[in-house]
PDB file of N, CA and C in Angstrom:
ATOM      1  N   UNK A   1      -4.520  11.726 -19.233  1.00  0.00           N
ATOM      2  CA  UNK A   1      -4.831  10.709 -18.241  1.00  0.00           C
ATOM      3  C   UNK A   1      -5.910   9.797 -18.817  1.00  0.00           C
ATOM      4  N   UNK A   2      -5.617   8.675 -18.610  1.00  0.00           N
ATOM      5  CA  UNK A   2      -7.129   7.800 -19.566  1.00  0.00           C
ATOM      6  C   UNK A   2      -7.228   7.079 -18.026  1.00  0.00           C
ATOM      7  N   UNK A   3      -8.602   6.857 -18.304  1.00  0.00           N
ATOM      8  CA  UNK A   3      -9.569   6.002 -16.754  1.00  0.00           C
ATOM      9  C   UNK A   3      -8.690   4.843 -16.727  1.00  0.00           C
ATOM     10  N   UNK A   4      -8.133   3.759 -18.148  1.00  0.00           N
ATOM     11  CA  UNK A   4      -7.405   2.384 -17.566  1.00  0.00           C
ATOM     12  C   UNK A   4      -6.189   2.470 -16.709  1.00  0.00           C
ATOM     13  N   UNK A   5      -5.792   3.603 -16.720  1.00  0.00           N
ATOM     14  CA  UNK A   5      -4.298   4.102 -15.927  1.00  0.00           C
ATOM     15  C   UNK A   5      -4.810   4.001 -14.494  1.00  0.00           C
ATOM     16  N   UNK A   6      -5.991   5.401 -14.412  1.00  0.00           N
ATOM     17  CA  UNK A   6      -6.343   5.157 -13.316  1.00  0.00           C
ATOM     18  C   UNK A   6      -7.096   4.398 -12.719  1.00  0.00           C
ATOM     19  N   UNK A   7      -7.775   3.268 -13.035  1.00  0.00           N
ATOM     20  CA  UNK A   7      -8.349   2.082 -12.711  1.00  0.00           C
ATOM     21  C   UNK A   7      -7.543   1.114 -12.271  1.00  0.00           C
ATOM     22  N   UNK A   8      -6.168   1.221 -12.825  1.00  0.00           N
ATOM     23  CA  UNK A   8      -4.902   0.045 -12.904  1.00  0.00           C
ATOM     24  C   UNK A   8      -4.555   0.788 -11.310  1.00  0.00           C
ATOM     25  N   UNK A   9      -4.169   1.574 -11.375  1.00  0.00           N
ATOM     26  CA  UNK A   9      -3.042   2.622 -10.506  1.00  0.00           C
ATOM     27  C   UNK A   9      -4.350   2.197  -8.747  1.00  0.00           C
ATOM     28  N   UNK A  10      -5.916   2.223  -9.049  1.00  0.00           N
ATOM     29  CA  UNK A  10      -6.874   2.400  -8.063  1.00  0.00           C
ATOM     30  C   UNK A  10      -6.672   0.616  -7.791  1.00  0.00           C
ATOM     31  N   UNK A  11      -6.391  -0.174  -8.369  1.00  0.00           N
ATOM     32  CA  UNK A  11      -6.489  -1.290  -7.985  1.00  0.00           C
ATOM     33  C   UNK A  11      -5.226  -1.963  -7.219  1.00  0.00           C
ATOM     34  N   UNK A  12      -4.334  -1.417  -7.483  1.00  0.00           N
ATOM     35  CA  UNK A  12      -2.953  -1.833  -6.821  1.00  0.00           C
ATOM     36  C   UNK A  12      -2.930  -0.817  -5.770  1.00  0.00           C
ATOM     37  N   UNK A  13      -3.898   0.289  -5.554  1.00  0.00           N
ATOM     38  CA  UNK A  13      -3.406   1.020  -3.888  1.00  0.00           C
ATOM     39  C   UNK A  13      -4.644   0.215  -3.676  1.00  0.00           C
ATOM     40  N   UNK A  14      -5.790  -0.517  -3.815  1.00  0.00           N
ATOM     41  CA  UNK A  14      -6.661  -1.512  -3.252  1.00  0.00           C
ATOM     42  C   UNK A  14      -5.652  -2.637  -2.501  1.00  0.00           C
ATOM     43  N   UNK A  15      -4.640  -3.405  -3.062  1.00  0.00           N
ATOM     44  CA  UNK A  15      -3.991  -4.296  -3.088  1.00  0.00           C
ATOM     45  C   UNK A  15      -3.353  -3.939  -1.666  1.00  0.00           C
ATOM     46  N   UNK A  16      -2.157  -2.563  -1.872  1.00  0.00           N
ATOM     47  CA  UNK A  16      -2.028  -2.351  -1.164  1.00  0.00           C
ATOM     48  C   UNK A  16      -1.944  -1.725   0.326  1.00  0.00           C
ATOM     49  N   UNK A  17      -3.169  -1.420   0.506  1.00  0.00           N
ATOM     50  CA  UNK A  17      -4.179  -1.712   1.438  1.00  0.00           C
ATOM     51  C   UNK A  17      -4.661  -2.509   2.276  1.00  0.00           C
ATOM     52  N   UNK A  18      -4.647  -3.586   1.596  1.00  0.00           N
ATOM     53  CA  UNK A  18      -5.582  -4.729   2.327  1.00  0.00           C
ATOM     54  C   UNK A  18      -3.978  -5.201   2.938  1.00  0.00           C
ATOM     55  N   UNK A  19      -4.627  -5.923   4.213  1.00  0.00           N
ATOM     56  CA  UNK A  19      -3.947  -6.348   5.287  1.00  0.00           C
ATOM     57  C   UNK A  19      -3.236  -8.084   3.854  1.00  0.00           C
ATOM     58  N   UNK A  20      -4.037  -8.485   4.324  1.00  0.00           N
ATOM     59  CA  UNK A  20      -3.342  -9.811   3.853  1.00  0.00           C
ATOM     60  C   UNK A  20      -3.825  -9.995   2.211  1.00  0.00           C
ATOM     61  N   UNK A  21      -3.282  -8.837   0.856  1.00  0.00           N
ATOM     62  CA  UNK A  21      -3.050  -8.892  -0.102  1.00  0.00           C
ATOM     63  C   UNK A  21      -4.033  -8.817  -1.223  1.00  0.00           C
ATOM     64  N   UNK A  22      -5.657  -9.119  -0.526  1.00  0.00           N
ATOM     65  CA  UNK A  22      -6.909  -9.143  -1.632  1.00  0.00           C
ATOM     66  C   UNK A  22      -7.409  -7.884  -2.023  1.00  0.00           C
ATOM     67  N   UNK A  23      -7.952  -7.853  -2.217  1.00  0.00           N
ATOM     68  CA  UNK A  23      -8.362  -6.716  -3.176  1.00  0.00           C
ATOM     69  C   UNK A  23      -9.417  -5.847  -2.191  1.00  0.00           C
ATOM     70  N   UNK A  24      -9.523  -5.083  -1.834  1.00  0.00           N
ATOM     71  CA  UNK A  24     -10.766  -4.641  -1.330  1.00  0.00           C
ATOM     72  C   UNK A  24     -11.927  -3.664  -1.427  1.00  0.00           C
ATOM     73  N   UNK A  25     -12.727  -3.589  -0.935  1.00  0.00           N
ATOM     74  CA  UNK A  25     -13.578  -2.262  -1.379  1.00  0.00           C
ATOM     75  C   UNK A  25     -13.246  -1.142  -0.748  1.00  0.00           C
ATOM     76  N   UNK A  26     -13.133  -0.075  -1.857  1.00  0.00           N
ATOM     77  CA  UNK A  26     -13.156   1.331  -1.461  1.00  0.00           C
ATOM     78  C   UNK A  26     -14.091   2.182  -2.252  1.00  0.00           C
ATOM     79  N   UNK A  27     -14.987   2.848  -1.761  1.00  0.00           N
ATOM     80  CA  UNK A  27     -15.822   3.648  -2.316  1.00  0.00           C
ATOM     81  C   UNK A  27     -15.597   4.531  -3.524  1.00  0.00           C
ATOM     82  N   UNK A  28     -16.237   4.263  -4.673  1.00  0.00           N
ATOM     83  CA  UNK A  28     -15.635   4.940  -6.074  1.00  0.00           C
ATOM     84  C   UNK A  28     -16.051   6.386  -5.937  1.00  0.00           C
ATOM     85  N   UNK A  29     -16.887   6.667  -4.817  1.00  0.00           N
ATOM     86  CA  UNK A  29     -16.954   7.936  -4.851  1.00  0.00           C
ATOM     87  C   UNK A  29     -15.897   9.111  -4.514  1.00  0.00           C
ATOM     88  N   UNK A  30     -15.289   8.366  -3.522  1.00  0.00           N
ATOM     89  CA  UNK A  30     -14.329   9.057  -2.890  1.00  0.00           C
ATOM     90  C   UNK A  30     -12.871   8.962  -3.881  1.00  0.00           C
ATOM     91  N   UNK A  31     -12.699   7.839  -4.604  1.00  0.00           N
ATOM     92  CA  UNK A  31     -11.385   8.015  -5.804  1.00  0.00           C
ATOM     93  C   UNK A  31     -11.764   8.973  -7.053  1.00  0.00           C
ATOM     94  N   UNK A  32     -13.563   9.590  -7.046  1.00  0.00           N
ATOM     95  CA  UNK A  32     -13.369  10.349  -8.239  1.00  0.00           C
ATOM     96  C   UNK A  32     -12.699  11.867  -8.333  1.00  0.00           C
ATOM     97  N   UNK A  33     -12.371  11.855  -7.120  1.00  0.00           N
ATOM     98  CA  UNK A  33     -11.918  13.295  -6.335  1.00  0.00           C
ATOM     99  C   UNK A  33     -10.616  13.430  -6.531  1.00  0.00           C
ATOM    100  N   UNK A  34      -9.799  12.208  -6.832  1.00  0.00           N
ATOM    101  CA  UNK A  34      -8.332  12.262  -7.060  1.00  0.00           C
ATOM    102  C   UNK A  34      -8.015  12.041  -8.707  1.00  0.00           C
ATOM    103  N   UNK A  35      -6.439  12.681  -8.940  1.00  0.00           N
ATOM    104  CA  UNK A  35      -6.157  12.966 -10.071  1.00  0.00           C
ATOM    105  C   UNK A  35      -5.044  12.060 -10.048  1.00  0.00           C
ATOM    106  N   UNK A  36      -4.644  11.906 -11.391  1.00  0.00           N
ATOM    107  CA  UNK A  36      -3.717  10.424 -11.175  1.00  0.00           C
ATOM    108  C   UNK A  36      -2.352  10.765 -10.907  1.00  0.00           C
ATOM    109  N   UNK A  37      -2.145  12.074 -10.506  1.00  0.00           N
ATOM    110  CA  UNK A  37      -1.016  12.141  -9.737  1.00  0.00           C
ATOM    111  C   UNK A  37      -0.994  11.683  -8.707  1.00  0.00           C
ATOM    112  N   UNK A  38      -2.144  12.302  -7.882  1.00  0.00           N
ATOM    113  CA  UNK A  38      -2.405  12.131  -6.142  1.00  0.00           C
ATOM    114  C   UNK A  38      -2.586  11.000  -5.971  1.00  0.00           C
ATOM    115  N   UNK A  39      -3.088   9.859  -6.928  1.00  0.00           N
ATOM    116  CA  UNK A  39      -3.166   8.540  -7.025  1.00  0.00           C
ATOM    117  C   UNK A  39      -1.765   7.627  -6.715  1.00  0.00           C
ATOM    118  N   UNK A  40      -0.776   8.629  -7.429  1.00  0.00           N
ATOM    119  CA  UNK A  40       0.565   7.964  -7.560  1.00  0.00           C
ATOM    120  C   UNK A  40       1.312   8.126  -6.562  1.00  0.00           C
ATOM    121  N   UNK A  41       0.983   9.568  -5.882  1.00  0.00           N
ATOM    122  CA  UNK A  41       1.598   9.770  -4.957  1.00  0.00           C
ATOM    123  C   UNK A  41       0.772   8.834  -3.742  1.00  0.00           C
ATOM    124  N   UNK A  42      -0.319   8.301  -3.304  1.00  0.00           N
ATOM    125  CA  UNK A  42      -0.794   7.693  -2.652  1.00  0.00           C
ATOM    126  C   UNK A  42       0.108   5.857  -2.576  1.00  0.00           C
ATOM    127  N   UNK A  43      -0.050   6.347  -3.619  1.00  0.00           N
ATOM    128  CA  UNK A  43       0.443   4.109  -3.853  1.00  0.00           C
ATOM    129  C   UNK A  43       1.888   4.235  -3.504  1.00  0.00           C
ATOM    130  N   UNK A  44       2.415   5.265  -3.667  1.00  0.00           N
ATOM    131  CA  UNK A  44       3.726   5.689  -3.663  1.00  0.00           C
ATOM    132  C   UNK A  44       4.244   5.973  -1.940  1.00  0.00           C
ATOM    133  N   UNK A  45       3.392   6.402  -1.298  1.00  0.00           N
ATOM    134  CA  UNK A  45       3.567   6.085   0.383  1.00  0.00           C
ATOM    135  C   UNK A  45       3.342   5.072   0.698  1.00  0.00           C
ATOM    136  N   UNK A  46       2.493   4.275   0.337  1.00  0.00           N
ATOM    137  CA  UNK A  46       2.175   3.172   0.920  1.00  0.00           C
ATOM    138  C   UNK A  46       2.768   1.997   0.348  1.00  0.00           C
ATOM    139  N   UNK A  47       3.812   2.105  -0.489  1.00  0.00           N
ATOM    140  CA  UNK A  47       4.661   1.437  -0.297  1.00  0.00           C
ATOM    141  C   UNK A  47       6.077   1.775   0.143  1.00  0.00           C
ATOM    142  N   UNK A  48       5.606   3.437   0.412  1.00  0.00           N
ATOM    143  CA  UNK A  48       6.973   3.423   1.430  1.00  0.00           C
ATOM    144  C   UNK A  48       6.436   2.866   3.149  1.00  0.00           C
ATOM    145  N   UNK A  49       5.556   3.047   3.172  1.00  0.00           N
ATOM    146  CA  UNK A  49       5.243   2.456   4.446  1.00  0.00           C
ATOM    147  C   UNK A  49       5.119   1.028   4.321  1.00  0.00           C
ATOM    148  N   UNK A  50       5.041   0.458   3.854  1.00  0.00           N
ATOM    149  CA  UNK A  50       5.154  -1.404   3.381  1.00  0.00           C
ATOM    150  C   UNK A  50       6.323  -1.205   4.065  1.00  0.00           C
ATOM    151  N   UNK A  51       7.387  -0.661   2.990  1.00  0.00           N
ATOM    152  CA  UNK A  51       9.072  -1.027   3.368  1.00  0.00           C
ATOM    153  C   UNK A  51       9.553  -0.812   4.858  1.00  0.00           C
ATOM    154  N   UNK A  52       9.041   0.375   5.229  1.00  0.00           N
ATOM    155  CA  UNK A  52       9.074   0.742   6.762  1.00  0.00           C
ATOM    156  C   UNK A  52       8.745  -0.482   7.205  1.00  0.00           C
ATOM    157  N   UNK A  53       8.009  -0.956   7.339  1.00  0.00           N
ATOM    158  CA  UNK A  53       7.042  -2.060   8.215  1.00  0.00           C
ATOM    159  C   UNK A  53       7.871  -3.393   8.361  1.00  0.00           C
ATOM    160  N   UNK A  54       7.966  -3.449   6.675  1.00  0.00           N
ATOM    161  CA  UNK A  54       8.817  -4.893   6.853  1.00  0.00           C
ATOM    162  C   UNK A  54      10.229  -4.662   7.486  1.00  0.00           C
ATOM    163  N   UNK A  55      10.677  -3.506   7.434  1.00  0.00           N
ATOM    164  CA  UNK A  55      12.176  -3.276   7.964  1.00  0.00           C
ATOM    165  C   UNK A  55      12.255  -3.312   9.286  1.00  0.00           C
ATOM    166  N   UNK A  56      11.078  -2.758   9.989  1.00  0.00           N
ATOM    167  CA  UNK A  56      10.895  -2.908  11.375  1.00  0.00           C
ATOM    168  C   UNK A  56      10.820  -4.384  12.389  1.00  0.00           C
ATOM    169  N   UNK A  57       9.978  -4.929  11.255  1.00  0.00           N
ATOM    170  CA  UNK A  57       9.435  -6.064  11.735  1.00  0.00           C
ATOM    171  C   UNK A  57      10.925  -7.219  11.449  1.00  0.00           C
ATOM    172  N   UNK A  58      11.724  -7.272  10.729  1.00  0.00           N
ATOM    173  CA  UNK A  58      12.465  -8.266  10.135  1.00  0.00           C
ATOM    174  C   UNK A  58      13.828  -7.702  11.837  1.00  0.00           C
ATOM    175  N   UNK A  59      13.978  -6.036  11.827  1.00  0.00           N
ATOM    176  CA  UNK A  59      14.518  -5.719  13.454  1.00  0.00           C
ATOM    177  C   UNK A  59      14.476  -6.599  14.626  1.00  0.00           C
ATOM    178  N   UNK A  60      12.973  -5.972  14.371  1.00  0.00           N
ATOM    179  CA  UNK A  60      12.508  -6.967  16.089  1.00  0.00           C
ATOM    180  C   UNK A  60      12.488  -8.328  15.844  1.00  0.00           C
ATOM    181  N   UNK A  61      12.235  -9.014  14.729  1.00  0.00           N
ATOM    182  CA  UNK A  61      12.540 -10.630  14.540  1.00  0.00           C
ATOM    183  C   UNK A  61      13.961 -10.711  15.506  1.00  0.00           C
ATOM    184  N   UNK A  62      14.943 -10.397  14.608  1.00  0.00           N
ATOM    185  CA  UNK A  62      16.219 -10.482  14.673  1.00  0.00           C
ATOM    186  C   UNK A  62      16.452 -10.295  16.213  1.00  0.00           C
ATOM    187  N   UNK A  63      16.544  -9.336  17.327  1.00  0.00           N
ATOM    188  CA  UNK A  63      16.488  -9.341  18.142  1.00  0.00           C
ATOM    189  C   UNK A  63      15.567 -10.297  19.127  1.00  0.00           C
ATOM    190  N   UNK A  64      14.088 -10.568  19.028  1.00  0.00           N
ATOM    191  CA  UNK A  64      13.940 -11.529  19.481  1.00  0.00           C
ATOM    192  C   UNK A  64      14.714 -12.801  19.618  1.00  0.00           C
ATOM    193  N   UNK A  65      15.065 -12.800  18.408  1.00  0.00           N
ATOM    194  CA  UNK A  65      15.747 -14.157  17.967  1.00  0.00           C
ATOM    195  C   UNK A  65      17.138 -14.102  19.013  1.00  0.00           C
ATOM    196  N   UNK A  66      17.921 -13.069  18.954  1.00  0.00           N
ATOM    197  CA  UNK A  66      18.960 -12.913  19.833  1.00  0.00           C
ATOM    198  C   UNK A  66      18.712 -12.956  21.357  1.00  0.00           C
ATOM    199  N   UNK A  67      17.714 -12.350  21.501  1.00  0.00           N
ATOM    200  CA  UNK A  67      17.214 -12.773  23.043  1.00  0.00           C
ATOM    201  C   UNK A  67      17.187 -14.090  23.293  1.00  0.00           C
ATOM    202  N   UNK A  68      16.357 -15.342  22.613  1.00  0.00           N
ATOM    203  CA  UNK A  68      15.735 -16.322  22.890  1.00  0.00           C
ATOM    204  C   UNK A  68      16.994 -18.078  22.810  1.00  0.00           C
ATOM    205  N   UNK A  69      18.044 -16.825  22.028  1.00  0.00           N
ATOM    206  CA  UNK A  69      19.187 -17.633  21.551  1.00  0.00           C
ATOM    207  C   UNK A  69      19.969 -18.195  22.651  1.00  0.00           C
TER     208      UNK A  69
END
């Protein structure tokens, strides 16, 4: 495991995190506790929950849209 992996891997679950895409702060104390699996597996839900979200949301578009039609 080298730190740029996990520095790379800590900055894109930052990314995806933040509501509208910036980068944000998360305490380096609390990422020294994880191993860059649990890292992967972290970024790795949360973009299954991204996909959830947008799938939901693009639903209820669609139906609104059919209601309002």
């Amino acid at each position: 495991m080298t730190d740029t992996n996990k520095l790379e891997l800590i900055e894109e679950i930052k990314q995806l995190i933040s509501v509208d895409g910036s980068s944000i702060d998360i305490n380096p104390n609390y990422l020294e506790y994880f191993e860059l699996e649990e890292l992967e597996d972290i970024k790795q839900q949360l973009l299954n929950n991204k996909s959830n979200v947008k799938s939901f949301t693009k639903e209820y578009v669609e139906e609104l849209y059919d209601k309002f039609s």
